[in-house]
C-alpha atoms as a PDB file:
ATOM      1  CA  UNK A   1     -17.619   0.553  40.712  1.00  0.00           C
ATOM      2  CA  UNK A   2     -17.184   3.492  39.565  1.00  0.00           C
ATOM      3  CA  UNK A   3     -16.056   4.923  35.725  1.00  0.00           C
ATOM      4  CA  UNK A   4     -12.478   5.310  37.304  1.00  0.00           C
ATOM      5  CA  UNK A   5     -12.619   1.702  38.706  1.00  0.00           C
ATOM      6  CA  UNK A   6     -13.775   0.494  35.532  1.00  0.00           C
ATOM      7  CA  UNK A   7     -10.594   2.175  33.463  1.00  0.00           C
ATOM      8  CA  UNK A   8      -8.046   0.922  36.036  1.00  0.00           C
ATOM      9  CA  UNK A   9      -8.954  -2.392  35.845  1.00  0.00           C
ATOM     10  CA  UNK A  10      -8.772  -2.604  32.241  1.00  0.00           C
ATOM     11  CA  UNK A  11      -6.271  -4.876  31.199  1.00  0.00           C
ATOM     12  CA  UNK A  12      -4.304  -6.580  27.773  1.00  0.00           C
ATOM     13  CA  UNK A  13      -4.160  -5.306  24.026  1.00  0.00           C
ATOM     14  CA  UNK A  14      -6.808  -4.282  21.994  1.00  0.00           C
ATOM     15  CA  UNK A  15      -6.104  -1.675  18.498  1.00  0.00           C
ATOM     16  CA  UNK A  16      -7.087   1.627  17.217  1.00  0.00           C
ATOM     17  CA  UNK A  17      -7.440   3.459  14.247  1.00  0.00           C
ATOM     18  CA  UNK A  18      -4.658   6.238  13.529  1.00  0.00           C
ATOM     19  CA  UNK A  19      -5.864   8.121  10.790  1.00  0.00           C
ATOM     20  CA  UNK A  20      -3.423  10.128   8.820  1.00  0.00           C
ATOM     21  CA  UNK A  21      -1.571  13.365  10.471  1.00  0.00           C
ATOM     22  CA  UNK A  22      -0.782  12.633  13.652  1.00  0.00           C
ATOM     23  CA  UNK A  23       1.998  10.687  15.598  1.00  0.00           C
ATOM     24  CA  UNK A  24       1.330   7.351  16.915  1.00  0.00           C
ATOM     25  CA  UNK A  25       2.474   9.205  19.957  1.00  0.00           C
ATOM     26  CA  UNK A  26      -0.087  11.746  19.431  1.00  0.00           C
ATOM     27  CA  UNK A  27      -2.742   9.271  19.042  1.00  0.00           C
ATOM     28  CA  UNK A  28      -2.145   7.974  22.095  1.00  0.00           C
ATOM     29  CA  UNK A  29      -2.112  10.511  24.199  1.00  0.00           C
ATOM     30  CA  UNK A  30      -5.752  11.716  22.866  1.00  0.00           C
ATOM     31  CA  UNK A  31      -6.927   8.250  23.691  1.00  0.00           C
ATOM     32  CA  UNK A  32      -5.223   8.703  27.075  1.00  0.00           C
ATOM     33  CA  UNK A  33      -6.760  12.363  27.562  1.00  0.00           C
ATOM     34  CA  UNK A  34     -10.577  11.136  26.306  1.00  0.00           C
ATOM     35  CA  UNK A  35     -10.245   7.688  28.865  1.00  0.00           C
ATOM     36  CA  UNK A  36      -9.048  10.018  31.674  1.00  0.00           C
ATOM     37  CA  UNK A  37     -11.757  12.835  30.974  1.00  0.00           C
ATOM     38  CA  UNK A  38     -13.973   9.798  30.929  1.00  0.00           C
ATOM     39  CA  UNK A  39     -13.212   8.485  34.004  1.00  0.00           C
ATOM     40  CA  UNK A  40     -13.524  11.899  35.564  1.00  0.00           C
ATOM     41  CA  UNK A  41      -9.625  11.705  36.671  1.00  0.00           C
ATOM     42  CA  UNK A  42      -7.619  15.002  37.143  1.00  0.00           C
ATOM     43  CA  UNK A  43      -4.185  14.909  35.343  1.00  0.00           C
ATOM     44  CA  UNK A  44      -1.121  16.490  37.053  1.00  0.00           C
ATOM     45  CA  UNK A  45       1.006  17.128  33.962  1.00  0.00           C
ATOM     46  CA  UNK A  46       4.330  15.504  36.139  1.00  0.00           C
ATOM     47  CA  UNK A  47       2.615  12.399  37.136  1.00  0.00           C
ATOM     48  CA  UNK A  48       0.635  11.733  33.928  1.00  0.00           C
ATOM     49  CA  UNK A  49       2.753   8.772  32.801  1.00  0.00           C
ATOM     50  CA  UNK A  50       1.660   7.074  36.289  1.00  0.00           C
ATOM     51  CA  UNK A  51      -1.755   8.118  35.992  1.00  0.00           C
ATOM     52  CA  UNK A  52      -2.334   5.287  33.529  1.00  0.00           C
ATOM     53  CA  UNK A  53      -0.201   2.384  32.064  1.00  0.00           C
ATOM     54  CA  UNK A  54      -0.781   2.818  28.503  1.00  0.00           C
ATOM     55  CA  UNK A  55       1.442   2.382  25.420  1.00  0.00           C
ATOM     56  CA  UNK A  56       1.690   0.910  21.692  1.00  0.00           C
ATOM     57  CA  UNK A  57       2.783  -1.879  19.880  1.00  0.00           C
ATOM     58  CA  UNK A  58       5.099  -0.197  16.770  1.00  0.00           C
ATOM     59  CA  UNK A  59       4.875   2.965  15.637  1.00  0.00           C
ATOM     60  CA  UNK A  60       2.973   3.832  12.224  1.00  0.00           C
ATOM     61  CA  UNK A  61       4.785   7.369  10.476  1.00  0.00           C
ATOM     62  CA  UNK A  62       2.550  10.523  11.063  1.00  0.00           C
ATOM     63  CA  UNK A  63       1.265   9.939   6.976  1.00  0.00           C
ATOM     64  CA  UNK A  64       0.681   6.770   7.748  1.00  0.00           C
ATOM     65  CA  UNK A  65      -3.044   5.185   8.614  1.00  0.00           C
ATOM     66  CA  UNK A  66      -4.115   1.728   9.947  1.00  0.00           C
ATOM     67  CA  UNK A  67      -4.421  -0.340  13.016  1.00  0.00           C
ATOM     68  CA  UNK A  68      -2.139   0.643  15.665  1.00  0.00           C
ATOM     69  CA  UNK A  69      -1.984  -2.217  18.675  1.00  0.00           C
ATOM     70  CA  UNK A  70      -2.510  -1.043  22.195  1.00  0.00           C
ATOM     71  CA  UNK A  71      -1.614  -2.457  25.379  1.00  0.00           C
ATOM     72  CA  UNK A  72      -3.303  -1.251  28.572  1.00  0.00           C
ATOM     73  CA  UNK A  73      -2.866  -1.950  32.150  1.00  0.00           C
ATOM     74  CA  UNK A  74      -0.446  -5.253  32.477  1.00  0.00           C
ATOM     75  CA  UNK A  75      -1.272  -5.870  28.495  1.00  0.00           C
ATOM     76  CA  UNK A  76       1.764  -3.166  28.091  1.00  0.00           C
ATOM     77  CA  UNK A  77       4.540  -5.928  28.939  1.00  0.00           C
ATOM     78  CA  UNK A  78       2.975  -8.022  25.716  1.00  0.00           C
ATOM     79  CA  UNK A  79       3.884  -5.431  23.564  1.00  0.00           C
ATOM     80  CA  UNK A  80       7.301  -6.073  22.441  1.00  0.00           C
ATOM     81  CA  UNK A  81       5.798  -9.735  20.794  1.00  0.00           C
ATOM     82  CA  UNK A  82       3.719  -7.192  18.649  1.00  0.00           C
ATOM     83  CA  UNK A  83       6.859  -5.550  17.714  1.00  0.00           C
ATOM     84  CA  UNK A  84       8.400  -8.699  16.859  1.00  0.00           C
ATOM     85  CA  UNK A  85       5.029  -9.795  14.962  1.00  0.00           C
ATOM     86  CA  UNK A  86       3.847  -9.848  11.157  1.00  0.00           C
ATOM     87  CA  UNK A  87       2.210  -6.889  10.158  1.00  0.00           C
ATOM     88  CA  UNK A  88       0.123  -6.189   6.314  1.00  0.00           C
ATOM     89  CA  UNK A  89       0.263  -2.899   4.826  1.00  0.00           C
ATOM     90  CA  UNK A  90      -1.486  -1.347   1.567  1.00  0.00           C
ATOM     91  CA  UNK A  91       1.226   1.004  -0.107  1.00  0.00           C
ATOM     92  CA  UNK A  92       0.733   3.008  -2.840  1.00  0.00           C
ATOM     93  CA  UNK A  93       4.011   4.187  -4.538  1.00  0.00           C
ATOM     94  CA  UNK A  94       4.867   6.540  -7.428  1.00  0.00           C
ATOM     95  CA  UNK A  95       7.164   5.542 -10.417  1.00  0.00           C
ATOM     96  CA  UNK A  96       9.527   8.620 -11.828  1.00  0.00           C
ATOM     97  CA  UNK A  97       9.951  10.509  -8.546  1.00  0.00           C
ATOM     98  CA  UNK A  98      12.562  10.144  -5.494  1.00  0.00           C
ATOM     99  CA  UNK A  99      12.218  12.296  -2.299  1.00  0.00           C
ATOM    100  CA  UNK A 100      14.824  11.907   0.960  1.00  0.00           C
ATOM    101  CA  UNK A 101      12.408  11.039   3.025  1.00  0.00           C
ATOM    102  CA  UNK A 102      11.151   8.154   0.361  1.00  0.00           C
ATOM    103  CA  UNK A 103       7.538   9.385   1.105  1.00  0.00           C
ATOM    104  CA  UNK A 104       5.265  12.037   0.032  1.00  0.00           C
ATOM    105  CA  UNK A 105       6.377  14.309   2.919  1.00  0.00           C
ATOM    106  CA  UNK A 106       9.784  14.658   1.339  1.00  0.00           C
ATOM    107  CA  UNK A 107      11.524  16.723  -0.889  1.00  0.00           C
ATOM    108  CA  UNK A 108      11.889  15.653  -4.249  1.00  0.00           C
ATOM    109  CA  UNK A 109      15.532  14.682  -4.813  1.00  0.00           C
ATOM    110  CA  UNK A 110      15.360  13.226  -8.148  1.00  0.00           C
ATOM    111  CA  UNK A 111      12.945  12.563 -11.292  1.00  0.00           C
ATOM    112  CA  UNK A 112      13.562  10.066 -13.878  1.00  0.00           C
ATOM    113  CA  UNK A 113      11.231   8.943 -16.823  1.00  0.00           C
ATOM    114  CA  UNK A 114       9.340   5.547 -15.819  1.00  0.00           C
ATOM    115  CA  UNK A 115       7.166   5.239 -19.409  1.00  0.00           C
ATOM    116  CA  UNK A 116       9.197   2.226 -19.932  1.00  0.00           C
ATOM    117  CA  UNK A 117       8.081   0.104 -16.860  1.00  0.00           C
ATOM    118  CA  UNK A 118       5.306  -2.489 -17.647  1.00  0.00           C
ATOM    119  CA  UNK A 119       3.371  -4.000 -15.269  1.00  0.00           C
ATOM    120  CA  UNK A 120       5.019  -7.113 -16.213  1.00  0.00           C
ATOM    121  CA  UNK A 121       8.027  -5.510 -15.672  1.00  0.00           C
ATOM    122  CA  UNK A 122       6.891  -4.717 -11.533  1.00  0.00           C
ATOM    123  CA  UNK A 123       5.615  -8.366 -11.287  1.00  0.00           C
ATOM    124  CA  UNK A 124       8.974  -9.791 -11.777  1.00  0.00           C
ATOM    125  CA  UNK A 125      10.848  -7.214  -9.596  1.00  0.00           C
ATOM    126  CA  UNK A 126       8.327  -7.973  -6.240  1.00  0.00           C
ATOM    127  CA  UNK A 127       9.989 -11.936  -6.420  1.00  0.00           C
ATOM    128  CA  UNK A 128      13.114 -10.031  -5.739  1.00  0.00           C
ATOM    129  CA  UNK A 129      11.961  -8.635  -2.706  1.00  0.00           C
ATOM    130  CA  UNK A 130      10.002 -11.677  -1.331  1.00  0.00           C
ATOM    131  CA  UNK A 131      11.236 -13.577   1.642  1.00  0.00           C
ATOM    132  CA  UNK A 132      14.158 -13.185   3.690  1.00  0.00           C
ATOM    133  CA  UNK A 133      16.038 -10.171   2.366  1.00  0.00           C
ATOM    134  CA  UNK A 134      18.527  -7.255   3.188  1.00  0.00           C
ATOM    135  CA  UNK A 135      17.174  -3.741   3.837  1.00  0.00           C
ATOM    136  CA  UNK A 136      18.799  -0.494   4.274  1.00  0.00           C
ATOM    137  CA  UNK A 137      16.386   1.321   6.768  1.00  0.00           C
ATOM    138  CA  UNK A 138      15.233   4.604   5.411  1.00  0.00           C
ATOM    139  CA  UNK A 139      17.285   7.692   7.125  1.00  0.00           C
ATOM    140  CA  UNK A 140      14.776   9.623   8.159  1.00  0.00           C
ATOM    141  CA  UNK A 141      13.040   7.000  10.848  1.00  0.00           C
ATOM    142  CA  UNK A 142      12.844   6.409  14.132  1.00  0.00           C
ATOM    143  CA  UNK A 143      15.357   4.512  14.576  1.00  0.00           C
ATOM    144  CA  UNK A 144      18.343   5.813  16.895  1.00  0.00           C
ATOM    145  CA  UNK A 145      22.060   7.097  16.562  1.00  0.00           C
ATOM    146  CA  UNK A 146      23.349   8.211  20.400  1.00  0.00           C
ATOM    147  CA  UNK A 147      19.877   8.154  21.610  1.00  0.00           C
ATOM    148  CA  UNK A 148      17.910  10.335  19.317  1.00  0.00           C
ATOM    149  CA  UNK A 149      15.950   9.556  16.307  1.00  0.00           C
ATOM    150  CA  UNK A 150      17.511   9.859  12.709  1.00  0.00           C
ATOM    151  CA  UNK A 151      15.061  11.796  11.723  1.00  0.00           C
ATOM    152  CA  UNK A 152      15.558  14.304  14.351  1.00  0.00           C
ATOM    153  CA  UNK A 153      19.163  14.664  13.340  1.00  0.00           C
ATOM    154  CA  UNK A 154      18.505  15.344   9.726  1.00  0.00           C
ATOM    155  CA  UNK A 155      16.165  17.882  10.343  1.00  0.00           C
ATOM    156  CA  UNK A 156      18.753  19.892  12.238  1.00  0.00           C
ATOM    157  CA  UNK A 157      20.958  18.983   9.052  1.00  0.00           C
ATOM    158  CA  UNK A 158      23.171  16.753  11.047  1.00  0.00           C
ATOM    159  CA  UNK A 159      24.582  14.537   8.594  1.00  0.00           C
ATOM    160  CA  UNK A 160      23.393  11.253   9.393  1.00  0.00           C
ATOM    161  CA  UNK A 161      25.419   7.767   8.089  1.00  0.00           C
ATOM    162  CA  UNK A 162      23.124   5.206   6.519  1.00  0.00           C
ATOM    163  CA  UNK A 163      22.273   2.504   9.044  1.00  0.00           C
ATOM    164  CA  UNK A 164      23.657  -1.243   7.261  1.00  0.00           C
ATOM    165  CA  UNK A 165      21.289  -3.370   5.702  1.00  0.00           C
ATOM    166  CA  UNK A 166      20.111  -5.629   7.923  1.00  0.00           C
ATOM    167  CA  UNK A 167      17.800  -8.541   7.299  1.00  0.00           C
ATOM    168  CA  UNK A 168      13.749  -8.642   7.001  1.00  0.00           C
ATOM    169  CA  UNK A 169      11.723 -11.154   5.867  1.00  0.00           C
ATOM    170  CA  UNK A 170       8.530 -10.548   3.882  1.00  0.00           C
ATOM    171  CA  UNK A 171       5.806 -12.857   3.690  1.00  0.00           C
ATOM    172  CA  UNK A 172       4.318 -11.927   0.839  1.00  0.00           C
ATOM    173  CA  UNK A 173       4.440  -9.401  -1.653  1.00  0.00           C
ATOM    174  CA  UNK A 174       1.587  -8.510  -4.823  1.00  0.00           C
ATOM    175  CA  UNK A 175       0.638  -6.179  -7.132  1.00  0.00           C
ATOM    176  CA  UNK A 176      -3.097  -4.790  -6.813  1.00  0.00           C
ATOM    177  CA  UNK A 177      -2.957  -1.775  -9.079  1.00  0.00           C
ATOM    178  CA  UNK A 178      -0.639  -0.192 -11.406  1.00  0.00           C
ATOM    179  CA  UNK A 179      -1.860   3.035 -13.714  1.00  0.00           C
ATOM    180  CA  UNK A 180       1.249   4.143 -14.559  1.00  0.00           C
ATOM    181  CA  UNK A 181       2.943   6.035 -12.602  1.00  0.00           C
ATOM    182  CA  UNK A 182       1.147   4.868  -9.950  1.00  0.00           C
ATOM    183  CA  UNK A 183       1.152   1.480  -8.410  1.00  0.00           C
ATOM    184  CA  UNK A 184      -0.155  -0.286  -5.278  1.00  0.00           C
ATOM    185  CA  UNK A 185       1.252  -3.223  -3.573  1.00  0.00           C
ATOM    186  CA  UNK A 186       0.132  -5.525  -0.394  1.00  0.00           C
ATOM    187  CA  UNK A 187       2.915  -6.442   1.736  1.00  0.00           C
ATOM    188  CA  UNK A 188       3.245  -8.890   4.593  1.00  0.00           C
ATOM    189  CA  UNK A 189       6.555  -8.206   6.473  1.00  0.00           C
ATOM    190  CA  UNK A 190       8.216  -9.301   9.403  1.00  0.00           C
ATOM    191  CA  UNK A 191       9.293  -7.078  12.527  1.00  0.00           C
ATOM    192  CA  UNK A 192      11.493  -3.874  11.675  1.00  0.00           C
ATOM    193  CA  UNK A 193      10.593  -3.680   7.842  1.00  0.00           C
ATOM    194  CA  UNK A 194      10.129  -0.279   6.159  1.00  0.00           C
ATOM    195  CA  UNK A 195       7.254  -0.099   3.483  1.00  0.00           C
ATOM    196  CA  UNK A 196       9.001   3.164   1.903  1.00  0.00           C
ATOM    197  CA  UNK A 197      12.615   1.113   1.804  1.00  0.00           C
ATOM    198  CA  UNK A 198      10.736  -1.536  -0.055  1.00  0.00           C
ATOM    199  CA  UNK A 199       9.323   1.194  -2.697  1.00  0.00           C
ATOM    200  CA  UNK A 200      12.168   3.270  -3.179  1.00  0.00           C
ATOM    201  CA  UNK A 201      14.031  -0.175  -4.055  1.00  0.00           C
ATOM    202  CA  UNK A 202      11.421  -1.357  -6.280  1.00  0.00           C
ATOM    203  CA  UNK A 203      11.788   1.977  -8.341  1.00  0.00           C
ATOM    204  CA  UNK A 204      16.053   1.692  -8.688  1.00  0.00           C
ATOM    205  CA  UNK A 205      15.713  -2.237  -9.328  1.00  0.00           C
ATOM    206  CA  UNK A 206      13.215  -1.059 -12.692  1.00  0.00           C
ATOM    207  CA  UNK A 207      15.936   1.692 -13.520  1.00  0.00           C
ATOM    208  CA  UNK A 208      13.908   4.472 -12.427  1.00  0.00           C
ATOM    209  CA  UNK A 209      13.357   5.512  -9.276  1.00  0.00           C
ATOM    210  CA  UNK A 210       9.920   5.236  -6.872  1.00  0.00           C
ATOM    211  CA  UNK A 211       8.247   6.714  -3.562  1.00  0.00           C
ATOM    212  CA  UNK A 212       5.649   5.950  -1.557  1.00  0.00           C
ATOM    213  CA  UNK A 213       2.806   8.152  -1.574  1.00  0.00           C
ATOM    214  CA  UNK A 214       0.603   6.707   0.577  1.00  0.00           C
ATOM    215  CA  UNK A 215       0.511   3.726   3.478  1.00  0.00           C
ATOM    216  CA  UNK A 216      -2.114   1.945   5.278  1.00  0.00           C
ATOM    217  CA  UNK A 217      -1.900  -0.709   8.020  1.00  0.00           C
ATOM    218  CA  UNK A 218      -4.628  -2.905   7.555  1.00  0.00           C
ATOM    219  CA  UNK A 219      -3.301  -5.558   9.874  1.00  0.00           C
ATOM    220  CA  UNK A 220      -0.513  -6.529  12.688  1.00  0.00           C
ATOM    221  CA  UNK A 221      -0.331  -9.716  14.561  1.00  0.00           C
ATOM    222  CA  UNK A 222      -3.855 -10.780  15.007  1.00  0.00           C
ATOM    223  CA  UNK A 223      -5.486  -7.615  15.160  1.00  0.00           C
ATOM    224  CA  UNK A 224      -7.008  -6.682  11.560  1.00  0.00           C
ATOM    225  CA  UNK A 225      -8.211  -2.502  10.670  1.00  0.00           C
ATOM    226  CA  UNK A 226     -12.262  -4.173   9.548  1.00  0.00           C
ATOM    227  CA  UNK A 227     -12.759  -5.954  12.576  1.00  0.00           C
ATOM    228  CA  UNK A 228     -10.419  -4.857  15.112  1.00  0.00           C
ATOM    229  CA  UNK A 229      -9.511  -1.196  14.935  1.00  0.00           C
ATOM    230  CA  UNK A 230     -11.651   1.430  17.287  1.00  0.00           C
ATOM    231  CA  UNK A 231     -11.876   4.867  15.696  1.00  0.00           C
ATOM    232  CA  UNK A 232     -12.192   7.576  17.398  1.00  0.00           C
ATOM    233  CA  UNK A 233     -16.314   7.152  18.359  1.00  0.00           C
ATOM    234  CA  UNK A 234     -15.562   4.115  19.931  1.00  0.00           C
ATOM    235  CA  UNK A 235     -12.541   5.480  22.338  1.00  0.00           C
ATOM    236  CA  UNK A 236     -14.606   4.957  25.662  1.00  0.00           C
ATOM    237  CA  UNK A 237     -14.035   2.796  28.324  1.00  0.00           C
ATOM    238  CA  UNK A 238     -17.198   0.502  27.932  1.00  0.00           C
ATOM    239  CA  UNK A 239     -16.268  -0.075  24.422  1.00  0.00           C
ATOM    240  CA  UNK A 240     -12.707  -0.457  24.884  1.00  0.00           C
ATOM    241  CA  UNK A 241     -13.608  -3.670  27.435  1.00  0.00           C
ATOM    242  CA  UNK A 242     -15.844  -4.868  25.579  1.00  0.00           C
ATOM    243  CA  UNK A 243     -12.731  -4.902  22.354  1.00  0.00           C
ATOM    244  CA  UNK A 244     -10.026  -6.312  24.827  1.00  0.00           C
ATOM    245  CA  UNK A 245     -12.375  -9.066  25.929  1.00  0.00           C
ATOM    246  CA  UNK A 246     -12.897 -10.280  21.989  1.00  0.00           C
ATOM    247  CA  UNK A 247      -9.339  -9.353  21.783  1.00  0.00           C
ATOM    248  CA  UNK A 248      -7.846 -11.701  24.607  1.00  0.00           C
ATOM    249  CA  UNK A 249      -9.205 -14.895  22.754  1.00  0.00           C
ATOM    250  CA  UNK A 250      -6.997 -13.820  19.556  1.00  0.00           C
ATOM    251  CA  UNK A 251      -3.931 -13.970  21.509  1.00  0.00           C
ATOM    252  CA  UNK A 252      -2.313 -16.868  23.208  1.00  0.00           C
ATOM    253  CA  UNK A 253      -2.485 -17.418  26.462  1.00  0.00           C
ATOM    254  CA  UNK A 254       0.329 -16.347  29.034  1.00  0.00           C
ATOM    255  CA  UNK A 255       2.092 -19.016  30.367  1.00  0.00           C
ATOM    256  CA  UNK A 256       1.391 -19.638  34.288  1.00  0.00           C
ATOM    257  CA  UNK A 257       5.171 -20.034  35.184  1.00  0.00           C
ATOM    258  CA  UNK A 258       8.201 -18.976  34.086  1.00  0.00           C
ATOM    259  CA  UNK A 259       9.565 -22.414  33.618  1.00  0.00           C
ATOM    260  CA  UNK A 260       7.365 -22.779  30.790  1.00  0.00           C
ATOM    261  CA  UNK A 261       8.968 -20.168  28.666  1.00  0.00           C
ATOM    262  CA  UNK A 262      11.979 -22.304  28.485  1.00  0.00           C
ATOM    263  CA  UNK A 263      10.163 -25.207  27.982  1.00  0.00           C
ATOM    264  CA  UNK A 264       7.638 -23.723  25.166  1.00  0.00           C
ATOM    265  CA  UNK A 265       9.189 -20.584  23.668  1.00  0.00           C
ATOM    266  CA  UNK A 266       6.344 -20.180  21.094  1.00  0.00           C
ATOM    267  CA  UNK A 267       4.182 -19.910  23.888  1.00  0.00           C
ATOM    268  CA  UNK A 268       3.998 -15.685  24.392  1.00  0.00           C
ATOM    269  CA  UNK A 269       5.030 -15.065  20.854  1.00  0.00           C
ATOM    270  CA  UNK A 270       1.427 -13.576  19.440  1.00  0.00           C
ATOM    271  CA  UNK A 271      -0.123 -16.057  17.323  1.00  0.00           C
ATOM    272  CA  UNK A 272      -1.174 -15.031  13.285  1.00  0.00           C
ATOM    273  CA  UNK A 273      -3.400 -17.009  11.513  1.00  0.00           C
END
């Protein structure tokens, strides 16, 4: 059939690459615009969102790099397991600095010395912060108040009322690095965890404070950024079946009724080794 055939038919999750810079959003409407171009399909700016069933499974921040899932075609509706899903990140944080947004896009709201802090010191502090714990979500995020996103309201200068801490879990939790006042840290978190939360704590639990300066999403659910992510050569339909084919045998399979849901709840969540 034809190239238009081909991208219409293509069906279930597969990831991508976002680089740093853009929004996941963003991202995916390039990959949207290069498969339609592609394919050789027109785009009517009002029926766009018909055009082509495409969508993601969690949103990474604009600084942010890593693997960001896709679904495509009827592999949208398996999305919200990926939400649910484990997901690794590589953060790198910096001791002696605090900025509102608790990243390097920020301002800087407070400094504080950090000479003190031993790498002992940030060994001990990460059991704290291992396994099922209470987070305050950051307040500039995307989560909602009314319908729009936090961090829309505080950049009108709405004031905004911290969300309550609500409970995460995280999997695991190590030191890689620290050259003072830098340090970087592999997490493995649960669904709705905040990498920049997790940072800023570590820096007022060691009596200083901490932000994140840079983060990178190097797995979620089964897909991992070496062997799964496509960057932005491999965004064409040929490759892109060839991905969600490899891809389909990482996830479980969808059960045939139902009834079996019921039965066998573990049966759509997404499976991590």
């Amino acid at each position: 059939g034809s190239a238009a055939d081909r991208l219409f038919s293509l069906s279930g999750l597969f990831a991508v690459y976002k680089p740093k810079g853009p929004t996941s959003a963003g991202v995916l409407n390039l990959l949207k615009g290069r498969l339609l171009a592609e394919a050789g399909v027109q785009t009517n700016e009002n029926k766009r969102n018909q055009v082509l069933k495409i969508g993601h499974g969690g949103t990474l921040d604009s600084a942010a790099a890593g693997v960001l899932v896709v679904g495509i075609g009827k592999g949208t509706k398996m999305l919200k397991t990926m939400l649910a899903g484990s997901k690794k990140y590589t953060a790198i944080g910096m001791l002696g600095k605090a900025t509102d947004t608790l990243d390097a896009t920020g301002k800087v709201t407070e400094e504080k010395p950090y000479d003190q802090v031993t790498k002992g010191d940030l060994e001990n502090v990460l059991q704290k912060f291992t396994g099922h714990i209470m987070q305050v979500p950051p307040l500039y995020s995307a989560l909602k108040k009314d319908g729009e996103r936090l961090s829309t309201l505080m950049k009108r200068g709405e004031a905004v009322e911290a969300k309550p801490a609500r409970p995460v879990r995280v999997y695991s939790l190590s030191l890689q690095h620290f050259q003072p006042p830098l340090f970087t840290l592999d997490v493995e978190c649960g669904g709705g965890f905040y990498v920049r939360s997790l940072v800023s704590d570590i820096g007022k639990e060691l009596s200083t404070c901490a932000t994140m300066q840079e983060l990178t999403r190097t797995k979620q659910g089964p897909f991992t950024l070496e062997e799964h992510a496509l960057h932005e050569d491999k965004w064409t339909i040929d490759e892109i079946a060839r991905s969600l084919e490899h891809c389909t045998s990482l996830l479980p399979r969808e059960p045939s009724h139902k009834k079996l849901k019921t039965d066998h709840p573990g049966e759509t969540a997404v499976i991590c080794e």
